[in-house]
PDB file of N, CA and C in Angstrom:
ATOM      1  N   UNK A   1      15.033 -27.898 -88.087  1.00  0.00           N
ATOM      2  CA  UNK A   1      15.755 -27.728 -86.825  1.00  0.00           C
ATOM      3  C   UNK A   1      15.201 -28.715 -85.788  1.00  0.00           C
ATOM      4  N   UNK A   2      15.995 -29.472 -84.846  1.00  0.00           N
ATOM      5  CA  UNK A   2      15.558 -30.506 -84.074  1.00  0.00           C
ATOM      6  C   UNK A   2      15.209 -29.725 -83.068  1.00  0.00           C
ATOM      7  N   UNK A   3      14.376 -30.273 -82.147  1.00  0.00           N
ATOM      8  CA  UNK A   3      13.493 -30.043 -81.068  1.00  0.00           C
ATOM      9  C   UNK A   3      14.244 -30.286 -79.663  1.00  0.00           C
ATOM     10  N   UNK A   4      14.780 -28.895 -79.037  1.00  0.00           N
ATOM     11  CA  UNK A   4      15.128 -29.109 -77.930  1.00  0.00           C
ATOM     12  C   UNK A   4      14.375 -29.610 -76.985  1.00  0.00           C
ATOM     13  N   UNK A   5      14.894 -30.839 -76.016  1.00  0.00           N
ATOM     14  CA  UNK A   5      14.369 -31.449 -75.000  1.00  0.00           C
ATOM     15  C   UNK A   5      14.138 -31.009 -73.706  1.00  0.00           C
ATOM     16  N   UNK A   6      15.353 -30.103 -72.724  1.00  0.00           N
ATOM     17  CA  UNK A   6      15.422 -29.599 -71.667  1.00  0.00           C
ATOM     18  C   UNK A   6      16.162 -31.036 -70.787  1.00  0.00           C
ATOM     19  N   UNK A   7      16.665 -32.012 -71.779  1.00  0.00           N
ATOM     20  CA  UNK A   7      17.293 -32.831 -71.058  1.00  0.00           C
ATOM     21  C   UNK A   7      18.512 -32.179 -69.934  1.00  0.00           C
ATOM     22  N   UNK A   8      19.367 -31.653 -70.224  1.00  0.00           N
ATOM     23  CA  UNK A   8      20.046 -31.372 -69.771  1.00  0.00           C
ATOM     24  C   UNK A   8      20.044 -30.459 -68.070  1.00  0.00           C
ATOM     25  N   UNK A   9      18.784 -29.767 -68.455  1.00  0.00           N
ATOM     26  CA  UNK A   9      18.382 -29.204 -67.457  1.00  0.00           C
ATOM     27  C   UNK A   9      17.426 -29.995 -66.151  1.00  0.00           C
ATOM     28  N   UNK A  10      16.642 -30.666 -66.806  1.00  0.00           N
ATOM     29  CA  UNK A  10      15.940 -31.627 -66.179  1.00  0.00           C
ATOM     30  C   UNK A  10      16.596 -32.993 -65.176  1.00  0.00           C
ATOM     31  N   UNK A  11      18.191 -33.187 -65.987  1.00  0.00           N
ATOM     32  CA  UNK A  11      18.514 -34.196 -64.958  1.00  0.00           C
ATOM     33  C   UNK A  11      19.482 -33.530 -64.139  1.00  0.00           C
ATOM     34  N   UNK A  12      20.173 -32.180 -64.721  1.00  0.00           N
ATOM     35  CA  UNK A  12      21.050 -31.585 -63.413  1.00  0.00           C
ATOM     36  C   UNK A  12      19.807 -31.083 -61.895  1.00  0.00           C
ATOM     37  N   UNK A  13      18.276 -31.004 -62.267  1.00  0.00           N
ATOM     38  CA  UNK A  13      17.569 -30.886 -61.282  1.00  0.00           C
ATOM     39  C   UNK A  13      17.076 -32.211 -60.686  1.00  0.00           C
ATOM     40  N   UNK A  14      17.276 -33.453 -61.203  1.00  0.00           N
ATOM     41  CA  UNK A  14      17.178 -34.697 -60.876  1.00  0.00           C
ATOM     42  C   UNK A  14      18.052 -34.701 -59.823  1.00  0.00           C
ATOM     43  N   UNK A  15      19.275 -34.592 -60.668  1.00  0.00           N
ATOM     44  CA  UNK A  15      20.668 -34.871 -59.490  1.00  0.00           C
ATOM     45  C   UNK A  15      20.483 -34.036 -58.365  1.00  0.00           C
ATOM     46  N   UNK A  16      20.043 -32.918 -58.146  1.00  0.00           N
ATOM     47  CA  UNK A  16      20.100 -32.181 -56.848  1.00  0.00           C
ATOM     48  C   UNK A  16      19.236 -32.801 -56.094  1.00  0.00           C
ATOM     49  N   UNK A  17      18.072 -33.135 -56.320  1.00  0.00           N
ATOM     50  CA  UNK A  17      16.958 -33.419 -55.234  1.00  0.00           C
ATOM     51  C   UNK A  17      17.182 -34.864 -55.092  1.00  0.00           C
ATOM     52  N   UNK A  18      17.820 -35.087 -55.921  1.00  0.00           N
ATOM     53  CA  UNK A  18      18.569 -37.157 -55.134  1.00  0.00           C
ATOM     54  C   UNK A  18      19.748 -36.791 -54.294  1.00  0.00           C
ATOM     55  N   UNK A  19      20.585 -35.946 -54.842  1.00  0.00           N
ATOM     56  CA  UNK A  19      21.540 -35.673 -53.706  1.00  0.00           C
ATOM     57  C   UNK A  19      21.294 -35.295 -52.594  1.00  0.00           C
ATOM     58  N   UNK A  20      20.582 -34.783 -52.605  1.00  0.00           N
ATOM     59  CA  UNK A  20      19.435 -34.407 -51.026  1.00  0.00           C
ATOM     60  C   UNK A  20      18.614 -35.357 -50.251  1.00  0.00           C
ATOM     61  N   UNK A  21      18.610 -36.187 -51.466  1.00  0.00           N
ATOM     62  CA  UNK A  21      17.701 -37.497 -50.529  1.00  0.00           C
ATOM     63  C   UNK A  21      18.557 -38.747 -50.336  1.00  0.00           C
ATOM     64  N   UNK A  22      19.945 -38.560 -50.025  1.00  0.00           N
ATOM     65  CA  UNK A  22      20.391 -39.624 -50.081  1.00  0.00           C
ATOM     66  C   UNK A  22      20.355 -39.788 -48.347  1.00  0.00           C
ATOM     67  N   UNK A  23      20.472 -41.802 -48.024  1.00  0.00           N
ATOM     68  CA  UNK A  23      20.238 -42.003 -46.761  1.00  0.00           C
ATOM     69  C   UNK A  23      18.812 -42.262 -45.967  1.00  0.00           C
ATOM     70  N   UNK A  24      18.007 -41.649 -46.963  1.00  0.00           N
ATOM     71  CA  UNK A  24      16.415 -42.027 -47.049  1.00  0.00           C
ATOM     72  C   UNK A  24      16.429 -43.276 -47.697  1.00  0.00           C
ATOM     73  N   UNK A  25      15.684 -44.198 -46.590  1.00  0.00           N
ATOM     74  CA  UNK A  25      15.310 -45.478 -47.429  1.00  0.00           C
ATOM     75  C   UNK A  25      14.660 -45.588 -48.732  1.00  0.00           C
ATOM     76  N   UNK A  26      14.979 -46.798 -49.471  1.00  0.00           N
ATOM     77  CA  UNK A  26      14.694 -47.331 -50.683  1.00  0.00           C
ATOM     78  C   UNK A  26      14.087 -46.684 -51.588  1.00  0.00           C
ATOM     79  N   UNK A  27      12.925 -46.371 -51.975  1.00  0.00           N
ATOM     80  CA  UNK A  27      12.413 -45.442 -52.966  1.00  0.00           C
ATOM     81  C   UNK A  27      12.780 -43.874 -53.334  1.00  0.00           C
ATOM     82  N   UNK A  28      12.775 -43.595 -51.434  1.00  0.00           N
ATOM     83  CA  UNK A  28      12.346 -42.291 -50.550  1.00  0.00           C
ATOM     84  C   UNK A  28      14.331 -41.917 -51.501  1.00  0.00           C
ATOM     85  N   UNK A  29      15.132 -42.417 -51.916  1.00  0.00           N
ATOM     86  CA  UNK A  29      16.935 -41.882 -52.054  1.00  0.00           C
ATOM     87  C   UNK A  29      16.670 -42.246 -53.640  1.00  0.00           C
ATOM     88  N   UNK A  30      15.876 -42.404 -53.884  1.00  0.00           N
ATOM     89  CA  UNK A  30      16.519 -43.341 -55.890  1.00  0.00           C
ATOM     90  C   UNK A  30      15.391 -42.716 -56.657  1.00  0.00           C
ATOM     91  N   UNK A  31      13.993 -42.985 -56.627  1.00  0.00           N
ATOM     92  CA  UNK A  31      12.819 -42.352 -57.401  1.00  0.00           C
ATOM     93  C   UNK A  31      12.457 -40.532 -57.285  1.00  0.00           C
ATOM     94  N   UNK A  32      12.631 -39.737 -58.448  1.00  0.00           N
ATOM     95  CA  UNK A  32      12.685 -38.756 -58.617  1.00  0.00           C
ATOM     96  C   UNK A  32      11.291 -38.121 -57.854  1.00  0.00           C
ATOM     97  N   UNK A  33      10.330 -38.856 -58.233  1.00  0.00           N
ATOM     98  CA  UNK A  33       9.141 -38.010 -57.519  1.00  0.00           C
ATOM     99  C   UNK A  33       9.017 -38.380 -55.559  1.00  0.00           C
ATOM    100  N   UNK A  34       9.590 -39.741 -55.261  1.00  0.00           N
ATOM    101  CA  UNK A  34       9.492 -39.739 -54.110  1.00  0.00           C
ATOM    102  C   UNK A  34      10.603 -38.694 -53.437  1.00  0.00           C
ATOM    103  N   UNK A  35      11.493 -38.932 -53.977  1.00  0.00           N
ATOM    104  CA  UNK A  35      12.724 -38.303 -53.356  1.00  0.00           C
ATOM    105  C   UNK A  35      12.319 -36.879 -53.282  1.00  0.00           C
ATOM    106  N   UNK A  36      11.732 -36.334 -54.162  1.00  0.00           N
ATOM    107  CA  UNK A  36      11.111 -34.587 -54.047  1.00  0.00           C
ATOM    108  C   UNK A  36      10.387 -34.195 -52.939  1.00  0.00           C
ATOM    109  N   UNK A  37       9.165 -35.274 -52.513  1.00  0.00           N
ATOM    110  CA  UNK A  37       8.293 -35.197 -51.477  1.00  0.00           C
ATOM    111  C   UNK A  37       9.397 -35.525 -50.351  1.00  0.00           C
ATOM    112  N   UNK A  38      10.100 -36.228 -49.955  1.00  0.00           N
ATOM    113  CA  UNK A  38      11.248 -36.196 -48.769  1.00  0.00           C
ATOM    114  C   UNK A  38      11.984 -35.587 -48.563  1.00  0.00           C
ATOM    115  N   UNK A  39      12.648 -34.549 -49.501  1.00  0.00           N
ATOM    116  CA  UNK A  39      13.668 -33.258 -49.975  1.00  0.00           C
ATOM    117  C   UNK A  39      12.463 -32.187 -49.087  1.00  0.00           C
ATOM    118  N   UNK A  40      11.365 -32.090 -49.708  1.00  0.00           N
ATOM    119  CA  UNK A  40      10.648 -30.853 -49.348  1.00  0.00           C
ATOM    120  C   UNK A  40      10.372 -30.842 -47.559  1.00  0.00           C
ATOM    121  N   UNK A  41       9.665 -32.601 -47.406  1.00  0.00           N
ATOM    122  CA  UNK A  41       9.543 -32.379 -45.915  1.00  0.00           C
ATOM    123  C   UNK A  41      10.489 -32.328 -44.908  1.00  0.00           C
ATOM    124  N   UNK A  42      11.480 -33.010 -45.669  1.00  0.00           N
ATOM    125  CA  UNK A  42      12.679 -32.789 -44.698  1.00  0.00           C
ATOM    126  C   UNK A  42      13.147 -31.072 -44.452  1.00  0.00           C
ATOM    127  N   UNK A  43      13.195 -30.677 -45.564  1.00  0.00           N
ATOM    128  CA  UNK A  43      13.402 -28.921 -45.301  1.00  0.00           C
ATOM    129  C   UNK A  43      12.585 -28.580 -44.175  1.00  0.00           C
ATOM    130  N   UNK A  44      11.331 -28.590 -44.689  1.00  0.00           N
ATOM    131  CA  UNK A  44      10.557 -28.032 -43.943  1.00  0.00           C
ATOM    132  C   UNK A  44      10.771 -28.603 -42.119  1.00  0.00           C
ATOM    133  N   UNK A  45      11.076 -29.308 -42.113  1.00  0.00           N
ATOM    134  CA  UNK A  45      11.629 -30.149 -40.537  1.00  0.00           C
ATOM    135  C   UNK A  45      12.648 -29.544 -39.676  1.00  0.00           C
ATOM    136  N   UNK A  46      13.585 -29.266 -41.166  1.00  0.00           N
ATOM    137  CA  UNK A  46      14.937 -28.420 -40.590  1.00  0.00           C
ATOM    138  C   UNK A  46      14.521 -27.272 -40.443  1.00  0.00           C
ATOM    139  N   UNK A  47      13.854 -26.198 -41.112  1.00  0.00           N
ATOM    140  CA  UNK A  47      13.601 -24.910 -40.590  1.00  0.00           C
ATOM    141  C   UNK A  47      12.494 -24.612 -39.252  1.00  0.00           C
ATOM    142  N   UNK A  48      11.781 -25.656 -39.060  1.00  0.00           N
ATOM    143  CA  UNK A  48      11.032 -25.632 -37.846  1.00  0.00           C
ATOM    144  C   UNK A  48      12.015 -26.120 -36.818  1.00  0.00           C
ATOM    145  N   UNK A  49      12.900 -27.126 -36.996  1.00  0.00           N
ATOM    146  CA  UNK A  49      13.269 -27.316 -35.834  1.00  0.00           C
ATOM    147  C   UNK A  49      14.975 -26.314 -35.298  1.00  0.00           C
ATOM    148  N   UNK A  50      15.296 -25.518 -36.327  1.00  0.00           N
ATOM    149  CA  UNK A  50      16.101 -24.601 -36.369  1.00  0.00           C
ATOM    150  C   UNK A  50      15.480 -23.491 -35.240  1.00  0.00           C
ATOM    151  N   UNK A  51      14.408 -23.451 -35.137  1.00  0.00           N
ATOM    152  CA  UNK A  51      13.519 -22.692 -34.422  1.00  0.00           C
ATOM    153  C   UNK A  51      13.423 -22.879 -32.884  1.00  0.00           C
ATOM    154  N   UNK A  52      13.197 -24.291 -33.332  1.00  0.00           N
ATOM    155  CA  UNK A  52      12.759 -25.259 -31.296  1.00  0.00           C
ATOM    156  C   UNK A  52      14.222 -25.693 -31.160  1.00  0.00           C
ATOM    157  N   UNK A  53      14.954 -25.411 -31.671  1.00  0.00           N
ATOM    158  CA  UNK A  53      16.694 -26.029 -31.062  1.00  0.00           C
ATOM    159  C   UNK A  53      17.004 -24.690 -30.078  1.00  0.00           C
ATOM    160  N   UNK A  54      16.647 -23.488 -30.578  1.00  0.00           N
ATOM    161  CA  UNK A  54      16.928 -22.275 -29.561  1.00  0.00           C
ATOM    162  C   UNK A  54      16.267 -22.254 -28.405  1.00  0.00           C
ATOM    163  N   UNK A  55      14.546 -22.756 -28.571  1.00  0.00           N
ATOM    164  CA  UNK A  55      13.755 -22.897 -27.825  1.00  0.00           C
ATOM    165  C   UNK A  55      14.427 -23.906 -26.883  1.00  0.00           C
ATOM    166  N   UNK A  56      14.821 -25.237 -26.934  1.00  0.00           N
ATOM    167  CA  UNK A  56      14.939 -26.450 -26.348  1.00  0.00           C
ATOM    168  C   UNK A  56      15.808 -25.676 -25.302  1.00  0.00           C
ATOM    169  N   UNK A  57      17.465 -25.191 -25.674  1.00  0.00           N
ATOM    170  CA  UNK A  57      18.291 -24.961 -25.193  1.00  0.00           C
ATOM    171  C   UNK A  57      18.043 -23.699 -24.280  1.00  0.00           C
ATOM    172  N   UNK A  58      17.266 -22.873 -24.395  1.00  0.00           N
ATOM    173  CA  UNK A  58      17.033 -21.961 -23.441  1.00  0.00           C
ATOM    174  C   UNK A  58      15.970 -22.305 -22.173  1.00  0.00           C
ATOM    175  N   UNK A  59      15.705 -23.505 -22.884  1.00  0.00           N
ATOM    176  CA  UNK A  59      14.508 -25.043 -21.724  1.00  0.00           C
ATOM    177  C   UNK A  59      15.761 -24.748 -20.470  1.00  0.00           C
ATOM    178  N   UNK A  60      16.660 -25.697 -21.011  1.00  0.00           N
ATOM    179  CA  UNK A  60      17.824 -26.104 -20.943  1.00  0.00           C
ATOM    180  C   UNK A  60      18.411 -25.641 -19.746  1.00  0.00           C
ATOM    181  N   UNK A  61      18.769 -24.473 -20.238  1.00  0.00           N
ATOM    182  CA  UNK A  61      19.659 -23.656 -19.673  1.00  0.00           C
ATOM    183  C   UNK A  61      18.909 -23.082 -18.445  1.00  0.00           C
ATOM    184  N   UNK A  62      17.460 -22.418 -18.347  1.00  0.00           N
ATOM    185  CA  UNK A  62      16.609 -22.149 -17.046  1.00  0.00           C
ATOM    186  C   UNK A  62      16.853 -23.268 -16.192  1.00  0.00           C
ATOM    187  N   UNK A  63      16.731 -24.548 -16.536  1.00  0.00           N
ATOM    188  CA  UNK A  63      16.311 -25.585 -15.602  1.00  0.00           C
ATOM    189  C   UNK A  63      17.831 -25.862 -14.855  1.00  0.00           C
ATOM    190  N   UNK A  64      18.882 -25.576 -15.616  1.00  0.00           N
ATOM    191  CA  UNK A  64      20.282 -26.041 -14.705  1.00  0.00           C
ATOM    192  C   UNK A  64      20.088 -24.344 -13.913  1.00  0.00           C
ATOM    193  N   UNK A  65      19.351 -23.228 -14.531  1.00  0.00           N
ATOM    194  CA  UNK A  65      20.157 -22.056 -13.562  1.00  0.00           C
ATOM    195  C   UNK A  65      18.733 -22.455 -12.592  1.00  0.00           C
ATOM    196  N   UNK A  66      17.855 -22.783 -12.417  1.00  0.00           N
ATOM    197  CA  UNK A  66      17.113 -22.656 -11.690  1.00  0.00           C
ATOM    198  C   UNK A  66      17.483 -24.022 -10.467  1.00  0.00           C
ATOM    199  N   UNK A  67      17.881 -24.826 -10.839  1.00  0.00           N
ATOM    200  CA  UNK A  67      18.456 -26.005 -10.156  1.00  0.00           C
ATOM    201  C   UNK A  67      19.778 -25.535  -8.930  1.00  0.00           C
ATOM    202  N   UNK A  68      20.586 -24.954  -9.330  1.00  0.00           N
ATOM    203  CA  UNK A  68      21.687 -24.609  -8.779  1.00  0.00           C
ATOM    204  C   UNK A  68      21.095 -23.032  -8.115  1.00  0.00           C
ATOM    205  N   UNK A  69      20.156 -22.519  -8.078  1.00  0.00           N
ATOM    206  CA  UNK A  69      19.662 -21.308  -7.445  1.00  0.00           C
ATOM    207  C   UNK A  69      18.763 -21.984  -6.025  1.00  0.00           C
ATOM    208  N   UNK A  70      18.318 -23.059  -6.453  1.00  0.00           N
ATOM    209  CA  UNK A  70      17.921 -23.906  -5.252  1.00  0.00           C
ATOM    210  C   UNK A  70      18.309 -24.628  -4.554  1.00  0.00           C
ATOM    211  N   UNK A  71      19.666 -25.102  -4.700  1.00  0.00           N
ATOM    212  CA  UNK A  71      20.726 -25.447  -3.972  1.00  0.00           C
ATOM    213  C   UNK A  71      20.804 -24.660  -3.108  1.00  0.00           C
ATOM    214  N   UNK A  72      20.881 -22.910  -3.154  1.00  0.00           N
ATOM    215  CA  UNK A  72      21.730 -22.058  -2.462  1.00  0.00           C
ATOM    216  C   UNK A  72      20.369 -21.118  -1.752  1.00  0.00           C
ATOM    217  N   UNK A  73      18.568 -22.103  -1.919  1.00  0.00           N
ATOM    218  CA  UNK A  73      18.083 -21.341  -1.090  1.00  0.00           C
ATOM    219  C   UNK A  73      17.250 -20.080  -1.816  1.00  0.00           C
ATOM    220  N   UNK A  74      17.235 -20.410  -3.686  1.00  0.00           N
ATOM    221  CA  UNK A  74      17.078 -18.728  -3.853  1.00  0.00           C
ATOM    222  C   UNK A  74      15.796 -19.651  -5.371  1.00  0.00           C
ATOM    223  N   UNK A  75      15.052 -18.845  -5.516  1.00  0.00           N
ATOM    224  CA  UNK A  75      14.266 -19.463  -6.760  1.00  0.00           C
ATOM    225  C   UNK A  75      14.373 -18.629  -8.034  1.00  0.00           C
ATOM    226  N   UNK A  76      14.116 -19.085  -9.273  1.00  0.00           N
ATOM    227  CA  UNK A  76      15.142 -18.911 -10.681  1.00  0.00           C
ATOM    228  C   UNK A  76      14.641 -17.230 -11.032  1.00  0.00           C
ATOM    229  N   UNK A  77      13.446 -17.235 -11.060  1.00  0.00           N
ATOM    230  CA  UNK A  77      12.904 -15.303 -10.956  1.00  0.00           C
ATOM    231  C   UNK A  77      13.207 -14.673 -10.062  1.00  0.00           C
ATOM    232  N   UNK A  78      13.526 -15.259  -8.816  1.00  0.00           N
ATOM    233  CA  UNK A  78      14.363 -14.071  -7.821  1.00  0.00           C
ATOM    234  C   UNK A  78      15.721 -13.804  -8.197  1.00  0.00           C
ATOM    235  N   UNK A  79      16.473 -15.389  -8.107  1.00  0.00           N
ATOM    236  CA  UNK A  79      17.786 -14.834  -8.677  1.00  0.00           C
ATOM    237  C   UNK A  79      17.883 -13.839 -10.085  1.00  0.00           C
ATOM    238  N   UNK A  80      17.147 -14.524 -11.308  1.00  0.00           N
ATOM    239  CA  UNK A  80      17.354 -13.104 -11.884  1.00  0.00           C
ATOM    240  C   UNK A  80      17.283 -12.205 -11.961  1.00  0.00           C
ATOM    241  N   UNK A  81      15.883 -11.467 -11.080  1.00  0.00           N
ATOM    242  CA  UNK A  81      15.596 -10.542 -10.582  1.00  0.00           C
ATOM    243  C   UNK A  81      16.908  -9.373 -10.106  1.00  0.00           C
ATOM    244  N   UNK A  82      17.499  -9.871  -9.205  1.00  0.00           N
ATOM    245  CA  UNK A  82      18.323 -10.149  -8.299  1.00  0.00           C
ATOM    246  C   UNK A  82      19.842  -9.789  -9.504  1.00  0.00           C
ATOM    247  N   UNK A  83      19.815 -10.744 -10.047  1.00  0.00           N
ATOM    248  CA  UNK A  83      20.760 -10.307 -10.962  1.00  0.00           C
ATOM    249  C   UNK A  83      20.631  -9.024 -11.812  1.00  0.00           C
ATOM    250  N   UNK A  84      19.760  -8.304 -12.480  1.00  0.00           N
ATOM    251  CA  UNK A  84      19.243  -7.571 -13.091  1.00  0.00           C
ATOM    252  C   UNK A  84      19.846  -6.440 -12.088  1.00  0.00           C
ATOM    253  N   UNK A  85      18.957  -6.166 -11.107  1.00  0.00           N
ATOM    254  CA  UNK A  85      19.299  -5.260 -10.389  1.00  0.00           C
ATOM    255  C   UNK A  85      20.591  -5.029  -9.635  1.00  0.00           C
ATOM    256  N   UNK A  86      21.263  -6.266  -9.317  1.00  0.00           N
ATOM    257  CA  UNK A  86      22.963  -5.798  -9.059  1.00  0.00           C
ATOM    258  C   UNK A  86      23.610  -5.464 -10.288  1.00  0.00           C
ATOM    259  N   UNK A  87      23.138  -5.031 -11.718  1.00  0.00           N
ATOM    260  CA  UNK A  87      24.196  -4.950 -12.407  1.00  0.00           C
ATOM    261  C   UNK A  87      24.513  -5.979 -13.197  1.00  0.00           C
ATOM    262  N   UNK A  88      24.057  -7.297 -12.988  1.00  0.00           N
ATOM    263  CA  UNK A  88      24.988  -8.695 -13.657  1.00  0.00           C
ATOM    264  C   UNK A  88      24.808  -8.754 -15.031  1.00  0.00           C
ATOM    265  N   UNK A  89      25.475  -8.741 -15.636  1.00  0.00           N
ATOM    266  CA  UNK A  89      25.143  -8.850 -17.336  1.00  0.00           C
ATOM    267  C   UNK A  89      25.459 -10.143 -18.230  1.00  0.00           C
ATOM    268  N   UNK A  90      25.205 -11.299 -17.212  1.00  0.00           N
ATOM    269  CA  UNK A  90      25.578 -12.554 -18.095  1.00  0.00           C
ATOM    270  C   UNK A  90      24.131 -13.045 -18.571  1.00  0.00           C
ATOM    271  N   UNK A  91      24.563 -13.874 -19.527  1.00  0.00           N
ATOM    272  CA  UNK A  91      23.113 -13.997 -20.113  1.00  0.00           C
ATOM    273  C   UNK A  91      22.765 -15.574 -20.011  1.00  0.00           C
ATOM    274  N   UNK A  92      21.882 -16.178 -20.144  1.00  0.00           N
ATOM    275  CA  UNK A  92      21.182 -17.569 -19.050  1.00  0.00           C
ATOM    276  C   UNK A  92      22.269 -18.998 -19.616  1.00  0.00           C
ATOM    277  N   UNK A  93      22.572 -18.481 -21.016  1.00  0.00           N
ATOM    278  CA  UNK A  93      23.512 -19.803 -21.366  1.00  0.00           C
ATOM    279  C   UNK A  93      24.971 -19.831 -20.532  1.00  0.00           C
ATOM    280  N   UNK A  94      25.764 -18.594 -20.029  1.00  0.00           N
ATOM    281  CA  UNK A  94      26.541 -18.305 -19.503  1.00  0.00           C
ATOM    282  C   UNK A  94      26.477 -18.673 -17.987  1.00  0.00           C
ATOM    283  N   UNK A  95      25.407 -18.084 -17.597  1.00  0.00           N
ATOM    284  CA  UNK A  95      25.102 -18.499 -15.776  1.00  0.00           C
ATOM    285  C   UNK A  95      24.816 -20.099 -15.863  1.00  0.00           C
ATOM    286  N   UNK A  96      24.043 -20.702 -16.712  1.00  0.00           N
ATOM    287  CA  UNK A  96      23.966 -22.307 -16.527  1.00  0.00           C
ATOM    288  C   UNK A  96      25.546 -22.690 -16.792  1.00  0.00           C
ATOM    289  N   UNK A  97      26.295 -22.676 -17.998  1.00  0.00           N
ATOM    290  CA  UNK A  97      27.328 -23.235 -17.836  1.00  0.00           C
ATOM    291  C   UNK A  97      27.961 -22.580 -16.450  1.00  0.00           C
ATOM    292  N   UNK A  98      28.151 -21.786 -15.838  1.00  0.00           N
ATOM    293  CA  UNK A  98      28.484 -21.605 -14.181  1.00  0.00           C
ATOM    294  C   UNK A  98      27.619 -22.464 -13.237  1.00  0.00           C
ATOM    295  N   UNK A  99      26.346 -22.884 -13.370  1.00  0.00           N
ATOM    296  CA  UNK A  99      26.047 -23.130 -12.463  1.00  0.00           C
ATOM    297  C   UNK A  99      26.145 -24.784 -12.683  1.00  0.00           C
ATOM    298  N   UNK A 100      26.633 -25.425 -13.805  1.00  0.00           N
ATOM    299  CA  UNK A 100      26.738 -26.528 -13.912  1.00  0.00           C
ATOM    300  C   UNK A 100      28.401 -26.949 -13.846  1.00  0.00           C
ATOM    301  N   UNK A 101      29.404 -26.376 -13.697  1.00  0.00           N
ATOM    302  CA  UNK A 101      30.311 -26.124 -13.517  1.00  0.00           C
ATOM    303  C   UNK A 101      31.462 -25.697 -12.579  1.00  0.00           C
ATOM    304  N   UNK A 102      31.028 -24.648 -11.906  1.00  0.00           N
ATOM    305  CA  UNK A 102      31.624 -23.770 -11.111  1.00  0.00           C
ATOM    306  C   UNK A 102      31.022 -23.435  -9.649  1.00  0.00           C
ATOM    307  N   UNK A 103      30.377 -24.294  -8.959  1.00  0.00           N
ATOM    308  CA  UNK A 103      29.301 -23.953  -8.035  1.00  0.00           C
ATOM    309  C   UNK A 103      29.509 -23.025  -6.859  1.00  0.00           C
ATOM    310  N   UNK A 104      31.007 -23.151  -6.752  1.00  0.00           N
ATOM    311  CA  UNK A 104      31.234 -21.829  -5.512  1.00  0.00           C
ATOM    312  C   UNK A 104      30.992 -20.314  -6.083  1.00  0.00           C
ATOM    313  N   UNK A 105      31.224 -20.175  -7.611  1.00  0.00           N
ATOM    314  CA  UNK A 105      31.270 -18.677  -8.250  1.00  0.00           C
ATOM    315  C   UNK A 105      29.655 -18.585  -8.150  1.00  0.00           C
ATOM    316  N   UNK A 106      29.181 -19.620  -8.588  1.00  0.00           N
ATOM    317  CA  UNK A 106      27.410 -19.512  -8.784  1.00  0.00           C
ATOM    318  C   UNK A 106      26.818 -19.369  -7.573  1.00  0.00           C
ATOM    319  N   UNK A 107      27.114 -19.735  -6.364  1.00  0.00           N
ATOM    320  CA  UNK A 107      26.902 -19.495  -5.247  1.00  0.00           C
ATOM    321  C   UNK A 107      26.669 -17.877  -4.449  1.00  0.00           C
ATOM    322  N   UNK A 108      28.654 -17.225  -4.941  1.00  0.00           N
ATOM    323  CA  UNK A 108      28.407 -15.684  -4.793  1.00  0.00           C
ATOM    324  C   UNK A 108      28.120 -15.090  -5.621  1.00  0.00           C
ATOM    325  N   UNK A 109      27.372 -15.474  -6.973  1.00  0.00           N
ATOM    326  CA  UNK A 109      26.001 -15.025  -7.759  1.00  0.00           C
ATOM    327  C   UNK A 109      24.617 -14.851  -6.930  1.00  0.00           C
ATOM    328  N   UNK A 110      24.793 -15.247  -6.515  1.00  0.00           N
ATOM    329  CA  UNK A 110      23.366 -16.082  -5.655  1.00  0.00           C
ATOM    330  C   UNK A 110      23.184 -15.254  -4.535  1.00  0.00           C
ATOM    331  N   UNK A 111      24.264 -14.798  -4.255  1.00  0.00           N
ATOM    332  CA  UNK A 111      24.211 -13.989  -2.709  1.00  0.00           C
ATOM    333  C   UNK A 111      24.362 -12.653  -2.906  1.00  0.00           C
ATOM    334  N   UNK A 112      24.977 -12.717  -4.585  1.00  0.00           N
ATOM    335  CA  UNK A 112      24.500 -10.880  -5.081  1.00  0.00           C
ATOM    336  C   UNK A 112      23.360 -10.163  -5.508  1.00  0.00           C
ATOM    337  N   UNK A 113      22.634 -11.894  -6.114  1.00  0.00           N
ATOM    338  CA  UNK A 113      21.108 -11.385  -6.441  1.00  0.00           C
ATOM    339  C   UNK A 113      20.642 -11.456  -5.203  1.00  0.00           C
ATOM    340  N   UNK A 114      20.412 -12.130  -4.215  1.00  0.00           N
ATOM    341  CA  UNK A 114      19.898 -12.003  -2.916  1.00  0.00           C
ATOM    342  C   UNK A 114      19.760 -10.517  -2.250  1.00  0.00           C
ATOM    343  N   UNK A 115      20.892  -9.842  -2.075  1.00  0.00           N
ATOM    344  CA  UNK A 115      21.585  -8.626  -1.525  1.00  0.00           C
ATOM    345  C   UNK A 115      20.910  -7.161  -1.854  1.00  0.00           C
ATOM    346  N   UNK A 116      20.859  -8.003  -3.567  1.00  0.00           N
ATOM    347  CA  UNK A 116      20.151  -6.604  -4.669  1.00  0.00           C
ATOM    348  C   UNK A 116      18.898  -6.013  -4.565  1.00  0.00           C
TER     349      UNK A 116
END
């Protein structure tokens, strides 16, 4: 009886981790062992930065609501403060797109957290 190889299996796992490395320069898209080490760190890149993309954007989003709260005289922990306690239930990605947007509505935001 001839001696199975595991060919078959071995290059459908070839093909995945090159298909993954394609667009990586020269070695890093074509050589099986480089392309593995660039497959792995690249993962690992995407799940950390899957992480700091929420982080970045909630950067983001304080600095336009805190920007447009100082326009109107009011600083970004008072206004929310302020918001909290009137009741307001929008949440910081919502009030930045208002306050980058809509500046008269963000304004009588501003004068409800004030009030509160």
């Amino acid at each position: 009886m001839p001696r199975a190889k595991n060919n078959v299996a071995a290059h459908k796992r070839h093909k995945k981790v090159l298909r993954k490395a394609r667009g990586n320069f020269s070695a890093r898209s074509r050589l099986y062992r480089t392309a593995i080490e660039t497959v792995h760190k690249g993962m690992a890149y995407s799940f950390r930065d899957r992480k700091n993309k929420k982080r970045e954007y909630r950067r983001l989003w304080i600095a336009r609501i805190s920007a447009g709260a100082k326009i109107f005289g009011c600083n970004y922990s008072t206004f929310i403060k302020g918001l909290k306690k009137a009741g307001v239930a929008l949440d910081r990605k919502a009030l930045a797109d208002i306050a980058a947007r809509d500046l008269a509505t963000f304004g009588r935001l501003t004068e409800m957290a004030k009030n509160a």
